[in-house]
PDB file of N, CA and C in Angstrom:
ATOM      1  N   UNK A   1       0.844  -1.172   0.000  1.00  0.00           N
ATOM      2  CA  UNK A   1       0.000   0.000   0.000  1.00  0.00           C
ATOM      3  C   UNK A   1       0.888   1.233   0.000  1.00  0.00           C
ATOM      4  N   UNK A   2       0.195   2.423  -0.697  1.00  0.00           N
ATOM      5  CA  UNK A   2       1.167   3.696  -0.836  1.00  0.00           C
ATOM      6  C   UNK A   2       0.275   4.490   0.043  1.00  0.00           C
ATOM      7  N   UNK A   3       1.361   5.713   0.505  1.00  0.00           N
ATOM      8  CA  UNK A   3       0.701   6.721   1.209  1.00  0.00           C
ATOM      9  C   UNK A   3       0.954   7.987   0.518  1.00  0.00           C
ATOM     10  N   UNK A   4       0.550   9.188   0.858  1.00  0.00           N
ATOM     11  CA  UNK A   4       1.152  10.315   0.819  1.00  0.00           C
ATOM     12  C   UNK A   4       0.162  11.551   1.940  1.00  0.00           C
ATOM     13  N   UNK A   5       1.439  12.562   1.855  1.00  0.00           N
ATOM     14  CA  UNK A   5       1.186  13.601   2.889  1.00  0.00           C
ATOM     15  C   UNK A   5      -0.176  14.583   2.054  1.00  0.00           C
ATOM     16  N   UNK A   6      -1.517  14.666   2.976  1.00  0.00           N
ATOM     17  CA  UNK A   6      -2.152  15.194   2.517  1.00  0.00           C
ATOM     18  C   UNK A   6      -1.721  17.033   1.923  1.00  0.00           C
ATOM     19  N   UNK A   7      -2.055  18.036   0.780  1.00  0.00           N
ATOM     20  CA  UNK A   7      -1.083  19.065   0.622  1.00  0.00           C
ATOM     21  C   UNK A   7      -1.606  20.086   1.773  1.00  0.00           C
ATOM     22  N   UNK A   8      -2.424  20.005   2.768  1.00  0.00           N
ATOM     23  CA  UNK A   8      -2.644  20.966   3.309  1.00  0.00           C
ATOM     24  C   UNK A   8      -1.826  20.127   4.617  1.00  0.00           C
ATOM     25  N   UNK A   9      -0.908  19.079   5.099  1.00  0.00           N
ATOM     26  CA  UNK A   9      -0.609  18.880   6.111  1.00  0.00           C
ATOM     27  C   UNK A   9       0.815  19.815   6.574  1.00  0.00           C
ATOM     28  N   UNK A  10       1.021  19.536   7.650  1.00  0.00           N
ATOM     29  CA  UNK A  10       2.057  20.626   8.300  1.00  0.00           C
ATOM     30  C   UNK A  10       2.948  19.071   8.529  1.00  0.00           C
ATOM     31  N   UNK A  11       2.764  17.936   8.417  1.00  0.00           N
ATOM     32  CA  UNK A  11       3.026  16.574   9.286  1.00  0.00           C
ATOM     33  C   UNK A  11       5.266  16.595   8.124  1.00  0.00           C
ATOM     34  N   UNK A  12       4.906  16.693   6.970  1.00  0.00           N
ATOM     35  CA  UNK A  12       5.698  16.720   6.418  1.00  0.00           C
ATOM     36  C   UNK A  12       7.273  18.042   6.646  1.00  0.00           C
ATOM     37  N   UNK A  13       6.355  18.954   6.558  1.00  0.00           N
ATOM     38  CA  UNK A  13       7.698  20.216   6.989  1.00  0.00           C
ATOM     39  C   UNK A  13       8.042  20.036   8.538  1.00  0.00           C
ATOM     40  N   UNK A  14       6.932  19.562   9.465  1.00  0.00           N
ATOM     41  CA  UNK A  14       7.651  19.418  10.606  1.00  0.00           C
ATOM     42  C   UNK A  14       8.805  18.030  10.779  1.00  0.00           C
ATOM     43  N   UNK A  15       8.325  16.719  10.135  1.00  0.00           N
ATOM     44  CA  UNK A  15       9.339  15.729  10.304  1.00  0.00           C
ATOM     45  C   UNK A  15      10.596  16.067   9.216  1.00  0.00           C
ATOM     46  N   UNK A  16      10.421  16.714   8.816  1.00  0.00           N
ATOM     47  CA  UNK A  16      11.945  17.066   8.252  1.00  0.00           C
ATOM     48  C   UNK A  16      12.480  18.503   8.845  1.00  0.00           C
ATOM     49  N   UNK A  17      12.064  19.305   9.832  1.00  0.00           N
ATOM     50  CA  UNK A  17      12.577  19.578  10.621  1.00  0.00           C
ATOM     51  C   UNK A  17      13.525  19.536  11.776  1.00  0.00           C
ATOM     52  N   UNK A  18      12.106  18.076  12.479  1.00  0.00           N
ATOM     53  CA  UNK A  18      12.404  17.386  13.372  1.00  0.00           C
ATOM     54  C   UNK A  18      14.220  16.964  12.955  1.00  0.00           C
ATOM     55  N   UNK A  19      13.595  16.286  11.856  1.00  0.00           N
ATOM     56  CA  UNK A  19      15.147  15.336  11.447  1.00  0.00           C
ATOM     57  C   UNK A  19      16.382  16.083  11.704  1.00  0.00           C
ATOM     58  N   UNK A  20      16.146  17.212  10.853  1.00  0.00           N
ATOM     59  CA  UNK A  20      17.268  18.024  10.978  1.00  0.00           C
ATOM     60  C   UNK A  20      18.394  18.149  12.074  1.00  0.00           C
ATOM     61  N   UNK A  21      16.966  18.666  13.082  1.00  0.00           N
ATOM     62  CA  UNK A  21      17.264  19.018  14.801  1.00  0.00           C
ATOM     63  C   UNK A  21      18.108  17.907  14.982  1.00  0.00           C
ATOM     64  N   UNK A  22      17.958  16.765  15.268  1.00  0.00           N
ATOM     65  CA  UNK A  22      18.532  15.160  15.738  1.00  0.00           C
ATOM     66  C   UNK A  22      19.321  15.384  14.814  1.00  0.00           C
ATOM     67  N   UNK A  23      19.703  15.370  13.693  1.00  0.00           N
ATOM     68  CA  UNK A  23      21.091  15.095  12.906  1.00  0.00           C
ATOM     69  C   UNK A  23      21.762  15.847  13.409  1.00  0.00           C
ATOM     70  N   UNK A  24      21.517  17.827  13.799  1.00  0.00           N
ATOM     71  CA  UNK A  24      22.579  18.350  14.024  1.00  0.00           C
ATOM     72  C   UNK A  24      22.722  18.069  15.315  1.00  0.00           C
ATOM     73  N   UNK A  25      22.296  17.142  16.334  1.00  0.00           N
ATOM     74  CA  UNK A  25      22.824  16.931  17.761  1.00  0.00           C
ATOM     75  C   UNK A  25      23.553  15.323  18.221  1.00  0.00           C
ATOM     76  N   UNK A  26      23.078  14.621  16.881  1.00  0.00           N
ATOM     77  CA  UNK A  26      23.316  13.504  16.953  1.00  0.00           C
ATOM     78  C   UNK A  26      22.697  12.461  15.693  1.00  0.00           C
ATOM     79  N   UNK A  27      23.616  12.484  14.817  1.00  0.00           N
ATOM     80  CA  UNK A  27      23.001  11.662  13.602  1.00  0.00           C
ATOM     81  C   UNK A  27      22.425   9.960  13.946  1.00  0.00           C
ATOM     82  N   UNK A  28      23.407   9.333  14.926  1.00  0.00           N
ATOM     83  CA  UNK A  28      22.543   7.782  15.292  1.00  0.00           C
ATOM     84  C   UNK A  28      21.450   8.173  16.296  1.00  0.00           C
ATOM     85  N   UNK A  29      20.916   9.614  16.836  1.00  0.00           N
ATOM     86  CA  UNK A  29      19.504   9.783  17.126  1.00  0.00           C
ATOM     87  C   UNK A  29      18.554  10.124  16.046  1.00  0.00           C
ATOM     88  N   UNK A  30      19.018  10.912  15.181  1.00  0.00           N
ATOM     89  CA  UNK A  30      18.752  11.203  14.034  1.00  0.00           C
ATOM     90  C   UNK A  30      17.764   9.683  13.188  1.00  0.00           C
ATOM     91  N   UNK A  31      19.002   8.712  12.682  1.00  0.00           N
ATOM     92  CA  UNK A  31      18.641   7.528  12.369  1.00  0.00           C
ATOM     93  C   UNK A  31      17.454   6.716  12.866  1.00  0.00           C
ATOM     94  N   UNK A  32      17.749   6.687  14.383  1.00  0.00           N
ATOM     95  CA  UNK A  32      16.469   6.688  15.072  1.00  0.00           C
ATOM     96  C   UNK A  32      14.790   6.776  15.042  1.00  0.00           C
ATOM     97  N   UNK A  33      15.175   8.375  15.434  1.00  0.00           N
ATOM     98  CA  UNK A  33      13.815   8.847  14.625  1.00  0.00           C
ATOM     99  C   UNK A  33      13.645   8.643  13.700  1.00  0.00           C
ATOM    100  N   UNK A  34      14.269   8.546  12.448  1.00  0.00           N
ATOM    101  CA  UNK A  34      13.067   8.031  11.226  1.00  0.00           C
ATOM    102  C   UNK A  34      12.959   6.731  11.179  1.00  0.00           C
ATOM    103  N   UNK A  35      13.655   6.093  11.543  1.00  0.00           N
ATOM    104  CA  UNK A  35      12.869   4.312  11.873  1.00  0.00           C
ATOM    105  C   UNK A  35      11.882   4.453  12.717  1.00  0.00           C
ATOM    106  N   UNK A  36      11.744   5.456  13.410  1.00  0.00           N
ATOM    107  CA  UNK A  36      10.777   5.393  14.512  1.00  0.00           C
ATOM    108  C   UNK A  36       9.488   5.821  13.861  1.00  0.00           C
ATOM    109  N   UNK A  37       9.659   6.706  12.861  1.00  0.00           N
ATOM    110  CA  UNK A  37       8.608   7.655  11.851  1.00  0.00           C
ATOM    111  C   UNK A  37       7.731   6.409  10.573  1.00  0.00           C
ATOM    112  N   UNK A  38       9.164   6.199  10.293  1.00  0.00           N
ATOM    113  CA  UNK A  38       8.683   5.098   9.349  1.00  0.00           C
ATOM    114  C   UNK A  38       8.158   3.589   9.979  1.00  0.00           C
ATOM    115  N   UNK A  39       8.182   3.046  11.101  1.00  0.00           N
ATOM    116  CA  UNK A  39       7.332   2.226  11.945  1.00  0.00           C
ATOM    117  C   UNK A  39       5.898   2.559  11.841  1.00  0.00           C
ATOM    118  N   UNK A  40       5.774   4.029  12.686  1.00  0.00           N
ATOM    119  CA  UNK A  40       4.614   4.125  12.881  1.00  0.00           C
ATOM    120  C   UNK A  40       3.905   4.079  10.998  1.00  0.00           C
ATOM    121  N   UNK A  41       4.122   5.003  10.276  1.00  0.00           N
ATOM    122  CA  UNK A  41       3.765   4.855   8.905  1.00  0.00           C
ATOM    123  C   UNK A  41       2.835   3.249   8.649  1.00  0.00           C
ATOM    124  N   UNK A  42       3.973   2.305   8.850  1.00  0.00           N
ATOM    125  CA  UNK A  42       3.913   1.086   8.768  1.00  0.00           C
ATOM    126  C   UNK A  42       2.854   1.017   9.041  1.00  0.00           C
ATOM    127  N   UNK A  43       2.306   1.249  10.556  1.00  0.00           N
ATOM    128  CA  UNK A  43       1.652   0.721  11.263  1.00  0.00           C
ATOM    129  C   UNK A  43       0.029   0.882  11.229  1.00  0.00           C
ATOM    130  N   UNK A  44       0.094   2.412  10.473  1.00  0.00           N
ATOM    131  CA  UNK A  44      -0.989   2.867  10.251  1.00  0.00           C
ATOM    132  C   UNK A  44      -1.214   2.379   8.724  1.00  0.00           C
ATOM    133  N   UNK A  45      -0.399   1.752   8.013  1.00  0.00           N
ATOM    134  CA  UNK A  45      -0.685   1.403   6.305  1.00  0.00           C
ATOM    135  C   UNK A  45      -1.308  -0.604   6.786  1.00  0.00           C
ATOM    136  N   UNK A  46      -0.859  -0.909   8.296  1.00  0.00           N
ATOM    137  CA  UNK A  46      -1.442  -2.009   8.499  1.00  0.00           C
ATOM    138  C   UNK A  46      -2.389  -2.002   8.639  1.00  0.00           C
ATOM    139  N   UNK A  47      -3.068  -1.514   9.546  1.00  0.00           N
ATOM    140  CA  UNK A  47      -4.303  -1.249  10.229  1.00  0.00           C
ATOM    141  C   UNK A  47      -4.837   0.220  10.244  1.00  0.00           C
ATOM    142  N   UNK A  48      -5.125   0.731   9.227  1.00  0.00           N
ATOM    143  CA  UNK A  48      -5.814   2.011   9.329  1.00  0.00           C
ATOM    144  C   UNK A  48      -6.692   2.704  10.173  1.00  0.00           C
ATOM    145  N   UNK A  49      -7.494   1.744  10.579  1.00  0.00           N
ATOM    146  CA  UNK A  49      -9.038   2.332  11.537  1.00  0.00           C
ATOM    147  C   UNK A  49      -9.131   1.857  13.119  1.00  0.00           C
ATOM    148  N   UNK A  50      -7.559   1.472  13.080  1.00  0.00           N
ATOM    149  CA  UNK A  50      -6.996   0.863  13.797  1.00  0.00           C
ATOM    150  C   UNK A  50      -6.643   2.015  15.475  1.00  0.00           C
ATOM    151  N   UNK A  51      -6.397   3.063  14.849  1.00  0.00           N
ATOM    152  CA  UNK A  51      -6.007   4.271  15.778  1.00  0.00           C
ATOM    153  C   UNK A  51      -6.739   5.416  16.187  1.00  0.00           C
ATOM    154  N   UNK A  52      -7.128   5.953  17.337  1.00  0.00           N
ATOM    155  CA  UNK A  52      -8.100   6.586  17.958  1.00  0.00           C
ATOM    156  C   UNK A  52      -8.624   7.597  17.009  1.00  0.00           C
ATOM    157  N   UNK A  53      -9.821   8.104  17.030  1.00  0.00           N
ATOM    158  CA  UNK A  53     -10.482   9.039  16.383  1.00  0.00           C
ATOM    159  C   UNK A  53     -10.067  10.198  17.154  1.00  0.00           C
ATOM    160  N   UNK A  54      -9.576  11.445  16.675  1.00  0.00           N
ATOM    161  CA  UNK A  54      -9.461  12.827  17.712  1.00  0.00           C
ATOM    162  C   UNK A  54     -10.405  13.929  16.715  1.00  0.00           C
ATOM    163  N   UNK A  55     -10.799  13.911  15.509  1.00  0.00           N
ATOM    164  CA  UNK A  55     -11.334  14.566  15.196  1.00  0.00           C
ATOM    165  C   UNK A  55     -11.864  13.842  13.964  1.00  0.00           C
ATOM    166  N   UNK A  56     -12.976  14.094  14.344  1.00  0.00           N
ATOM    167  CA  UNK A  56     -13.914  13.396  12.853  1.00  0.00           C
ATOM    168  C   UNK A  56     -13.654  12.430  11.944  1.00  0.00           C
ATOM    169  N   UNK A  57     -13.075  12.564  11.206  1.00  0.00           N
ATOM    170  CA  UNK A  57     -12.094  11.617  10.370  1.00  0.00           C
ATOM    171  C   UNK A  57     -10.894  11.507  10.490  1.00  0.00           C
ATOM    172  N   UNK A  58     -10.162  12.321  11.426  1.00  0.00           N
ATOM    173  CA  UNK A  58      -8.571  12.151  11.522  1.00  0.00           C
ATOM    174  C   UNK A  58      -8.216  11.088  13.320  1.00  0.00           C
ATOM    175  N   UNK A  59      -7.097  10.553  12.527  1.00  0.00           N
ATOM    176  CA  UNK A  59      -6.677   9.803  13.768  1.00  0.00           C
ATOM    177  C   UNK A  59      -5.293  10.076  14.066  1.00  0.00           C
ATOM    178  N   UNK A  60      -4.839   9.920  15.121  1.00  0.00           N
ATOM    179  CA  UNK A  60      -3.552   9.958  15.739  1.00  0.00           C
ATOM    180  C   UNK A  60      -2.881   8.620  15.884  1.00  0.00           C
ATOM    181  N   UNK A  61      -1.548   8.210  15.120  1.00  0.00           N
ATOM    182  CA  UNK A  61      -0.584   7.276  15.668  1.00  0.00           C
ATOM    183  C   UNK A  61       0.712   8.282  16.314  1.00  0.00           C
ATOM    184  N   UNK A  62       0.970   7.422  17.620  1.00  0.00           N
ATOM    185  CA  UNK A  62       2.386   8.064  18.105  1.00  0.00           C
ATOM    186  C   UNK A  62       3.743   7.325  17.585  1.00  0.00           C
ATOM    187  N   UNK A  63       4.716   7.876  17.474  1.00  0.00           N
ATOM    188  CA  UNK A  63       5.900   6.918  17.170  1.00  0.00           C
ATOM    189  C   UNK A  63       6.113   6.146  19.088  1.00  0.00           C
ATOM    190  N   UNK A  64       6.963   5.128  18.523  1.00  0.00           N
ATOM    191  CA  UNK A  64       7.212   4.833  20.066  1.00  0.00           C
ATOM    192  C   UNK A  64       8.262   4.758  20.816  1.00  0.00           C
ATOM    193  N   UNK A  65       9.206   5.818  20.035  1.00  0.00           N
ATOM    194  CA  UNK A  65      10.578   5.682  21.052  1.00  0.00           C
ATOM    195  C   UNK A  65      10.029   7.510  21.105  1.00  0.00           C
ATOM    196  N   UNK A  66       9.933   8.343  20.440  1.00  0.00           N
ATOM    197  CA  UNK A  66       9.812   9.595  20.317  1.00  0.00           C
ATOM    198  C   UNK A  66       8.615   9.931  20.796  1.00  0.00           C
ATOM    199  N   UNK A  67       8.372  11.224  20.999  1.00  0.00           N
ATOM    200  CA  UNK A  67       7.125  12.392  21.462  1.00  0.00           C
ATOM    201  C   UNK A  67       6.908  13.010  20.294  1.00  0.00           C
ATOM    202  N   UNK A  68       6.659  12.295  19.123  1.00  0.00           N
ATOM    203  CA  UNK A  68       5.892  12.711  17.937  1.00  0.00           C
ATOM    204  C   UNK A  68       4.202  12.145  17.606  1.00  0.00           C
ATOM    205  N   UNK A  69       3.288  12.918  17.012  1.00  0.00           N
ATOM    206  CA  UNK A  69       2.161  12.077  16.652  1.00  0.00           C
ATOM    207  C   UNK A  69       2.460  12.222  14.877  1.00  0.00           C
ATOM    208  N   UNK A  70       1.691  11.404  14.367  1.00  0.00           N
ATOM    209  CA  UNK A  70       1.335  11.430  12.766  1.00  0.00           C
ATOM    210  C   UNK A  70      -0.374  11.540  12.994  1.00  0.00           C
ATOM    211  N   UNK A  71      -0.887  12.655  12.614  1.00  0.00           N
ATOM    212  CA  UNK A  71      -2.731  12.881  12.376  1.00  0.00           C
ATOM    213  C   UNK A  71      -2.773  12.611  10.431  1.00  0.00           C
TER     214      UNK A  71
END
């Protein structure tokens, strides 16, 4: 299954932010987080309807080493 970032999301400019931040403090945290990003991805391309409702049609997965959500 394919995904993509809806064009009105903010989800995209912030995780390549994020990334940034962790590379310039530590690239094997860096690495990290996006295995951690790309898990959750996973997780939600497994089970879609799978993750809490917070607003109408949108749901929240958290990564699980990090304090990030994906809506």
């Amino acid at each position: 299954m394919r995904f993509e970032f809806h064009p009105e999301a903010l989800a995209l400019e912030e995780y390549l932010q994020a990334t940034s931040w962790y590379t310039e403090r530590d690239p094997s945290i860096a690495l990290a987080f996006v295995e951690s990003f790309e898990d959750a991805i996973q997780r939600i391309l497994d089970a879609p309807k799978r993750w809490r409702i917070i607003d109408e049609d949108i749901r929240r997965c958290l990564t699980r080493v990090f304090s990030y959500a994906i809506l």
